[in-house]
PDB file of N, CA and C in Angstrom:
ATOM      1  N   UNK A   1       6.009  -0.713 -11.207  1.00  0.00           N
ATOM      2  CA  UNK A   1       6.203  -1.771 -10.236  1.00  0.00           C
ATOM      3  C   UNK A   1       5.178  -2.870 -10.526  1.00  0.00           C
ATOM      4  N   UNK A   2       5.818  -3.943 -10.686  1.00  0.00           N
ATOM      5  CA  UNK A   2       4.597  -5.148 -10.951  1.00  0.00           C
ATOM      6  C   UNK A   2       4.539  -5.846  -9.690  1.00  0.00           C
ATOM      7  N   UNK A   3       2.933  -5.952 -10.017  1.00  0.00           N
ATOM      8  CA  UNK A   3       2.098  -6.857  -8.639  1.00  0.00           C
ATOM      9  C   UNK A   3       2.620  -7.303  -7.538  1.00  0.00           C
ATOM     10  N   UNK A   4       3.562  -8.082  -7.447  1.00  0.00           N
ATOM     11  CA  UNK A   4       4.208  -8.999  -6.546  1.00  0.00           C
ATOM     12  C   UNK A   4       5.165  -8.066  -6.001  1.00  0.00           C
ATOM     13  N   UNK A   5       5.519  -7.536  -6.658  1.00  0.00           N
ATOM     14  CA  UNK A   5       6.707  -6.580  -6.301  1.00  0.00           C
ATOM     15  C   UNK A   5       5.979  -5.760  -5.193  1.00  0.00           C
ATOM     16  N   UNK A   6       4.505  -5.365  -5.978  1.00  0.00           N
ATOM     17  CA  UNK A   6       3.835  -4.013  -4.444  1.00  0.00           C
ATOM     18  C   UNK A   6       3.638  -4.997  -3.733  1.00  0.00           C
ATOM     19  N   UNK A   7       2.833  -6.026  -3.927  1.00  0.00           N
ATOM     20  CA  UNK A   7       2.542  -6.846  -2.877  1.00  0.00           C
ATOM     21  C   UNK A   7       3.359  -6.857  -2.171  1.00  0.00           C
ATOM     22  N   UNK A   8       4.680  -7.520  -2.181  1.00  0.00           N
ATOM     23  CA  UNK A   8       5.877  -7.754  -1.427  1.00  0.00           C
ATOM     24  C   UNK A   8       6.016  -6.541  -0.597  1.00  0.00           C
ATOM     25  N   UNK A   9       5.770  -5.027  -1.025  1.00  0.00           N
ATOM     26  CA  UNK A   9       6.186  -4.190  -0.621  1.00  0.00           C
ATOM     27  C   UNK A   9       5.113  -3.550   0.895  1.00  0.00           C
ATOM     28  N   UNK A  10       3.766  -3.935  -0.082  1.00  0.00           N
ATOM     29  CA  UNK A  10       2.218  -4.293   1.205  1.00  0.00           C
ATOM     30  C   UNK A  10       2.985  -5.084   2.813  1.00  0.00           C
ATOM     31  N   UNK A  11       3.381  -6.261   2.042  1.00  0.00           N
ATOM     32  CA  UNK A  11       3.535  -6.871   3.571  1.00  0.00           C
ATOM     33  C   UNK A  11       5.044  -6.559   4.307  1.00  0.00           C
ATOM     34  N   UNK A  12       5.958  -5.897   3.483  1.00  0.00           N
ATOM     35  CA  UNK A  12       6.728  -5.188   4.713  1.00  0.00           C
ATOM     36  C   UNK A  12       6.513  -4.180   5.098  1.00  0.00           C
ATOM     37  N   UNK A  13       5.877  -3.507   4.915  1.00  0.00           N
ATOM     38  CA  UNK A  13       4.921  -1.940   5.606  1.00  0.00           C
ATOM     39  C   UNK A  13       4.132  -2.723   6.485  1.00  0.00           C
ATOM     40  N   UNK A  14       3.614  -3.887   6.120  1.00  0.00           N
ATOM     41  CA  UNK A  14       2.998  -4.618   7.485  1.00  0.00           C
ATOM     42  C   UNK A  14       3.841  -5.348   8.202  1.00  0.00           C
ATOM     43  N   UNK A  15       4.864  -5.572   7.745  1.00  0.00           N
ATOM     44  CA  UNK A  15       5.754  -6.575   8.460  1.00  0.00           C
ATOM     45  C   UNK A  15       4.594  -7.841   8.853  1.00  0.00           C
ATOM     46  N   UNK A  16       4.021  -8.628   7.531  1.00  0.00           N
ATOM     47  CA  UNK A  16       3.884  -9.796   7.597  1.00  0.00           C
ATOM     48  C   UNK A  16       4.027 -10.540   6.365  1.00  0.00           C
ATOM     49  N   UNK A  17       4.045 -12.294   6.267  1.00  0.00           N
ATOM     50  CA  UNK A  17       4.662 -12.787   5.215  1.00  0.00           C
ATOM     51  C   UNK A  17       3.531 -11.931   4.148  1.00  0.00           C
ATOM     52  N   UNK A  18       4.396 -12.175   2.954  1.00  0.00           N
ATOM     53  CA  UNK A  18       3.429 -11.369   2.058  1.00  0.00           C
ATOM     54  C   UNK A  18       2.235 -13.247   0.925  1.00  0.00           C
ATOM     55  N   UNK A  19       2.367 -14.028   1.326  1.00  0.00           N
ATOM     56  CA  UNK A  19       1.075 -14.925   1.828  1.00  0.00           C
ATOM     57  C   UNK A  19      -0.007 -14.395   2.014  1.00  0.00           C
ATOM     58  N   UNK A  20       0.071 -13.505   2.761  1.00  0.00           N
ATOM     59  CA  UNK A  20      -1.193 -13.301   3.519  1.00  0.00           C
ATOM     60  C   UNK A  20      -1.748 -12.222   2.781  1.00  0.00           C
ATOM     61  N   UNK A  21      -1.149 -11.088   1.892  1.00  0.00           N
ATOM     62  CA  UNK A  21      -1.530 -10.125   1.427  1.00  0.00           C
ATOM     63  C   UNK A  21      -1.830 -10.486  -0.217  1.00  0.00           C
ATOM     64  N   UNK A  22      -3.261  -9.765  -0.819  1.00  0.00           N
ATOM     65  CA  UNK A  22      -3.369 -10.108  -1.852  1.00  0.00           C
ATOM     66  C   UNK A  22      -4.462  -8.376  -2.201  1.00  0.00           C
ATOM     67  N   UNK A  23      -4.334  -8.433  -3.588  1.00  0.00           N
ATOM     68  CA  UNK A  23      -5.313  -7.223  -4.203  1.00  0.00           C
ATOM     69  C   UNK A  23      -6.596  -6.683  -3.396  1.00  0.00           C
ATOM     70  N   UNK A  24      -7.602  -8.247  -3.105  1.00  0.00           N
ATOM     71  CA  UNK A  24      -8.504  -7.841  -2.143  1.00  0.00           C
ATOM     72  C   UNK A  24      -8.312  -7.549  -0.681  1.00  0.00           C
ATOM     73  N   UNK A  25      -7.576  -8.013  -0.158  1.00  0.00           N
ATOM     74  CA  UNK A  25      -7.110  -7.873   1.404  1.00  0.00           C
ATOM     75  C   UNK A  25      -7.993  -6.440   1.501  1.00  0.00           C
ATOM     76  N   UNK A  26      -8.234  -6.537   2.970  1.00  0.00           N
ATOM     77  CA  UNK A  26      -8.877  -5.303   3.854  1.00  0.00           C
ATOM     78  C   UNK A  26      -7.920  -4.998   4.492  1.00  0.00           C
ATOM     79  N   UNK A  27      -7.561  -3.781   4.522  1.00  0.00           N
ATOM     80  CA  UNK A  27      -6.201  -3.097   5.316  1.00  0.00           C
ATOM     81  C   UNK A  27      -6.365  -2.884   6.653  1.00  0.00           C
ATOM     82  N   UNK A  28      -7.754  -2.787   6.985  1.00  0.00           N
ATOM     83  CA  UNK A  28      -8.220  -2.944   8.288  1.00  0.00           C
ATOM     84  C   UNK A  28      -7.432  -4.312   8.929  1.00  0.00           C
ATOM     85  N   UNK A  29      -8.161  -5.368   8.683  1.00  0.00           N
ATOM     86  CA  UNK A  29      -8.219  -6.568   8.187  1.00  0.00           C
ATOM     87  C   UNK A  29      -6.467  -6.949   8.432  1.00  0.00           C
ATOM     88  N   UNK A  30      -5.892  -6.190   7.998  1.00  0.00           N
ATOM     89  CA  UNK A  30      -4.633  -6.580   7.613  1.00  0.00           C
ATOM     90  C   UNK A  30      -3.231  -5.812   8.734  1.00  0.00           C
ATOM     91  N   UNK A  31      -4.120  -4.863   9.055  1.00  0.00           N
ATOM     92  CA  UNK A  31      -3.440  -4.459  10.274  1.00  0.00           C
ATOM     93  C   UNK A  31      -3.367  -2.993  10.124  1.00  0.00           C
ATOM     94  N   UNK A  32      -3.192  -2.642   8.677  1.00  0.00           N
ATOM     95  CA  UNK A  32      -3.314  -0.766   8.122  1.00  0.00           C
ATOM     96  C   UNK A  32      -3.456  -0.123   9.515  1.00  0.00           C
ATOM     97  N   UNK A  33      -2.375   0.721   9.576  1.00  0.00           N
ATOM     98  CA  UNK A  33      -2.932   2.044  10.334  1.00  0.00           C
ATOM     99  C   UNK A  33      -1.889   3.178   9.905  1.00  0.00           C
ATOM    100  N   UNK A  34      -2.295   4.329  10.645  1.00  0.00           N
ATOM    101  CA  UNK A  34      -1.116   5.713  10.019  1.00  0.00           C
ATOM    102  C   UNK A  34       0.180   5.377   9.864  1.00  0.00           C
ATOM    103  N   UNK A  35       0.473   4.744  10.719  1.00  0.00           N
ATOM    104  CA  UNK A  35       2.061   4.163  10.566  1.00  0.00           C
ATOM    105  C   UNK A  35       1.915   3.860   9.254  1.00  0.00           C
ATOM    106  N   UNK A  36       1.833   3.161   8.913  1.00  0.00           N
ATOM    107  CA  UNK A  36       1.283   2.405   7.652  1.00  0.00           C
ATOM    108  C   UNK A  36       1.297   3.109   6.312  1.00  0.00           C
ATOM    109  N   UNK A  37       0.483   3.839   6.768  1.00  0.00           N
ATOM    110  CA  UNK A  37       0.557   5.450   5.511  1.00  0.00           C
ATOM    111  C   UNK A  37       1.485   5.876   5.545  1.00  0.00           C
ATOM    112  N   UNK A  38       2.426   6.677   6.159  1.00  0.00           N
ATOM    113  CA  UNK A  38       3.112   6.957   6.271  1.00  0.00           C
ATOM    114  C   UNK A  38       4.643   6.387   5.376  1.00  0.00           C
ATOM    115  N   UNK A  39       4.554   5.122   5.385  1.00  0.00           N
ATOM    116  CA  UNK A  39       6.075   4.042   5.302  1.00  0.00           C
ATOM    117  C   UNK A  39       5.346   4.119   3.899  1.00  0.00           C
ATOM    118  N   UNK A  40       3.762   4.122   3.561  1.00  0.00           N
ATOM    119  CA  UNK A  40       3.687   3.679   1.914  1.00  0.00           C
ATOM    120  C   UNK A  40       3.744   4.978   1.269  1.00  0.00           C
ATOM    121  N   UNK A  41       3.778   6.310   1.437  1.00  0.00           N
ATOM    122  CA  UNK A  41       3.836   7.504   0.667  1.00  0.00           C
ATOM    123  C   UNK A  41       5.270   7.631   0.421  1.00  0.00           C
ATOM    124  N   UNK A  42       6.183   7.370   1.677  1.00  0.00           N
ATOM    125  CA  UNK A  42       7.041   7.637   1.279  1.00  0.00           C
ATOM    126  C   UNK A  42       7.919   6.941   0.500  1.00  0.00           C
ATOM    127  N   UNK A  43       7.728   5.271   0.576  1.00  0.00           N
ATOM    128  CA  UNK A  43       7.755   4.373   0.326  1.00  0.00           C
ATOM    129  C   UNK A  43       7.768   4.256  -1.778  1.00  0.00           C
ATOM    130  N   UNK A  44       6.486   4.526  -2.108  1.00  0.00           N
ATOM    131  CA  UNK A  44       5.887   5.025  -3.122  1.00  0.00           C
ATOM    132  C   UNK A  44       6.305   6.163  -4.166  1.00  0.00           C
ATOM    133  N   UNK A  45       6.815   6.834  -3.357  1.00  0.00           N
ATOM    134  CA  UNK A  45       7.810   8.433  -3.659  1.00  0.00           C
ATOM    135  C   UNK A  45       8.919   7.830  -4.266  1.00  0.00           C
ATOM    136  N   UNK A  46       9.684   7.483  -3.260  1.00  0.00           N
ATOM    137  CA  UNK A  46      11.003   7.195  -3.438  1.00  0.00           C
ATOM    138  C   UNK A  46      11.045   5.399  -4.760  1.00  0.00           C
ATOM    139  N   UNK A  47      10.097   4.641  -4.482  1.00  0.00           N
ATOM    140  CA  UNK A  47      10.825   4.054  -5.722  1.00  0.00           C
ATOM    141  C   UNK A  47       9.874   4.001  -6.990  1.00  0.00           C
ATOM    142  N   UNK A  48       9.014   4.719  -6.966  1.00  0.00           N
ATOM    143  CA  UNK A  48       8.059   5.165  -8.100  1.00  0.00           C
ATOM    144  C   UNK A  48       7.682   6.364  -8.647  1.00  0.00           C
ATOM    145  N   UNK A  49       8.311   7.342  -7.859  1.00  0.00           N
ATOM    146  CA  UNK A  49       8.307   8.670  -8.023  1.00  0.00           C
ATOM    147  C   UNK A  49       7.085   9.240  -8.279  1.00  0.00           C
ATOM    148  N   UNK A  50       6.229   8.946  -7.324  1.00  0.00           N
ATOM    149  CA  UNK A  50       4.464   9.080  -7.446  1.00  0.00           C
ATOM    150  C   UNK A  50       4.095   9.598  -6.264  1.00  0.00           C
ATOM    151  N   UNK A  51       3.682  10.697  -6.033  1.00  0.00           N
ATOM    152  CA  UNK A  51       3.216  11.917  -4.869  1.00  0.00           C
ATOM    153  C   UNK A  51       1.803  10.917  -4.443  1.00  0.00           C
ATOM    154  N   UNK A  52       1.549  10.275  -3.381  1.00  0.00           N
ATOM    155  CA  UNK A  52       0.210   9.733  -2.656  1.00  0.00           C
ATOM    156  C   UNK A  52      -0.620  10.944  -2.364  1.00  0.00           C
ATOM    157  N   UNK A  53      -1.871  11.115  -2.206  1.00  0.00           N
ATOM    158  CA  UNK A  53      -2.486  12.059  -1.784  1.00  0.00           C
ATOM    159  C   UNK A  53      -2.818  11.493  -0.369  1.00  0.00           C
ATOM    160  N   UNK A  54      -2.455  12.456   0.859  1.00  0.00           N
ATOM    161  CA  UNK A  54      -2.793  11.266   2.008  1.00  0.00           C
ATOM    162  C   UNK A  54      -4.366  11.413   2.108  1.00  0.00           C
ATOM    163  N   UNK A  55      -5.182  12.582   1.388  1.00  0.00           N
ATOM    164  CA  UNK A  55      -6.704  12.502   1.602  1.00  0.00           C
ATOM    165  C   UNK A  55      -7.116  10.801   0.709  1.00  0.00           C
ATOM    166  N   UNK A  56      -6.473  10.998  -0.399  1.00  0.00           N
ATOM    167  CA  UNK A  56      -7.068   9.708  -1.294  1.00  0.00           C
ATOM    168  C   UNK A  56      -6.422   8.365  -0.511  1.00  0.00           C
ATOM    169  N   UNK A  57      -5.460   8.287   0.237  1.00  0.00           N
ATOM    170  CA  UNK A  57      -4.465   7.375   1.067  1.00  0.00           C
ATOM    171  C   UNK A  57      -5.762   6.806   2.189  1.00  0.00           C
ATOM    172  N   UNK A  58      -6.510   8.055   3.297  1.00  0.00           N
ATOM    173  CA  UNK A  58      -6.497   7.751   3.920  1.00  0.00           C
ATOM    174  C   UNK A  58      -8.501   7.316   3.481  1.00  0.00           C
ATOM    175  N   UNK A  59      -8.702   7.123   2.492  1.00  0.00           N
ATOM    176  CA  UNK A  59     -10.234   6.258   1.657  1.00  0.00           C
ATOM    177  C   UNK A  59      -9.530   5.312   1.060  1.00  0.00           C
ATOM    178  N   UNK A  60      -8.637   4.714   1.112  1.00  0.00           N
ATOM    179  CA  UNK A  60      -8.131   3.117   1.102  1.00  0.00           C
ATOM    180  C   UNK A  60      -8.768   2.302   1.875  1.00  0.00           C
ATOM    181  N   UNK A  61      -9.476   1.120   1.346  1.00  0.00           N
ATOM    182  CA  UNK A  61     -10.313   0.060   2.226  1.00  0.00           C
ATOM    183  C   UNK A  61      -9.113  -1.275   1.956  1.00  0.00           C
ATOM    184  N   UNK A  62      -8.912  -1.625   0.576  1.00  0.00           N
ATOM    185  CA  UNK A  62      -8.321  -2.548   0.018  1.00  0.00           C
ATOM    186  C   UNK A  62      -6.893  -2.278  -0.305  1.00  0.00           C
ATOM    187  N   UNK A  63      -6.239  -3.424  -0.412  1.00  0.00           N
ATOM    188  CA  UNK A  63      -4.623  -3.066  -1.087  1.00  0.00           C
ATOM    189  C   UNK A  63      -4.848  -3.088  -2.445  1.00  0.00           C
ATOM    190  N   UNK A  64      -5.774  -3.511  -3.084  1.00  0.00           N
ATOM    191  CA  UNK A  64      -6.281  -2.541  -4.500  1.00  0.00           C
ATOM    192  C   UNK A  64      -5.863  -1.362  -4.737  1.00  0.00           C
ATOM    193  N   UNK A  65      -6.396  -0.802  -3.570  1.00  0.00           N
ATOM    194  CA  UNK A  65      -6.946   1.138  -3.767  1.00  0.00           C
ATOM    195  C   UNK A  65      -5.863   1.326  -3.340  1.00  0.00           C
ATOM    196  N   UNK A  66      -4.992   0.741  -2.557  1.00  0.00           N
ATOM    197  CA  UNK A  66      -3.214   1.373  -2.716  1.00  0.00           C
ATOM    198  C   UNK A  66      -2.695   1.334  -3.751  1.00  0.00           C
ATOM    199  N   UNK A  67      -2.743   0.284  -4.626  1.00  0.00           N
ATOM    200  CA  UNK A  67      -2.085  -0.126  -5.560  1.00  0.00           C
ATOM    201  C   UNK A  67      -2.793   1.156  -6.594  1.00  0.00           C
ATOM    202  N   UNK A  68      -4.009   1.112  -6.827  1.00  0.00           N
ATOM    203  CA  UNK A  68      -4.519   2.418  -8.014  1.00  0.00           C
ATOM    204  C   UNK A  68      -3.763   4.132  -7.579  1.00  0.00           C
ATOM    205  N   UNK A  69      -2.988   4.419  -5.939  1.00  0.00           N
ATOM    206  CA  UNK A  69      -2.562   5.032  -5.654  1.00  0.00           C
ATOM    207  C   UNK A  69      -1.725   5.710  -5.701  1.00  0.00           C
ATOM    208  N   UNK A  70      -0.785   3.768  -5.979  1.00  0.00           N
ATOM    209  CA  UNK A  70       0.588   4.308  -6.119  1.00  0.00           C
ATOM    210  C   UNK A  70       0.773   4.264  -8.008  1.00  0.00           C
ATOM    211  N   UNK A  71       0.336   3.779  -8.890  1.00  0.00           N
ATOM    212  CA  UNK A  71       0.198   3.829 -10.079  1.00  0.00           C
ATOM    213  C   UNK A  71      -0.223   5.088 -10.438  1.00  0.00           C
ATOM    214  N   UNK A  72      -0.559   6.080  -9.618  1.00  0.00           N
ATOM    215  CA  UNK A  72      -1.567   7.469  -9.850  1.00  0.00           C
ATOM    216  C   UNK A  72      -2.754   7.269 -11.155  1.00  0.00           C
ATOM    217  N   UNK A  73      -3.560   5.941 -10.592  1.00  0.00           N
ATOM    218  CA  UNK A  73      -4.651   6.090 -11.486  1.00  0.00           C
ATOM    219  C   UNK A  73      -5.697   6.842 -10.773  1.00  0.00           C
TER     220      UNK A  73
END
């Protein structure tokens, strides 16, 4: 999945324009909560075929550290 594409995918799990979301964003910051986790594991699964760990999910500060997540780096 390239950049824009997760990005895009960041701000409808937030349901906001994806403008606002970028690599550094704080998920705090950005609205992140379990809901949140939730829509991106499975989210992640289904069109990348990449198992999230929700322990490593839930030491996400940045949409970086999602992104190294869902890439399984």
């Amino acid at each position: 999945m390239d950049e824009q594409t997760f990005l895009q995918l960041v701000a409808d799990i937030l349901e906001v324009d994806a403008s606002k979301v970028d690599l550094d964003g704080d998920l705090e910051n950005l609205g992140w909560d379990s809901l949140s986790n939730i829509s991106f594991i499975a989210e992640i699964d289904e069109r990348v075929g990449v198992t999230v760990d929700p322990d490593a999910l839930a030491d996400a500060v940045t949409v970086a550290d999602l992104r190294a997540l869902a890439t399984g780096a």
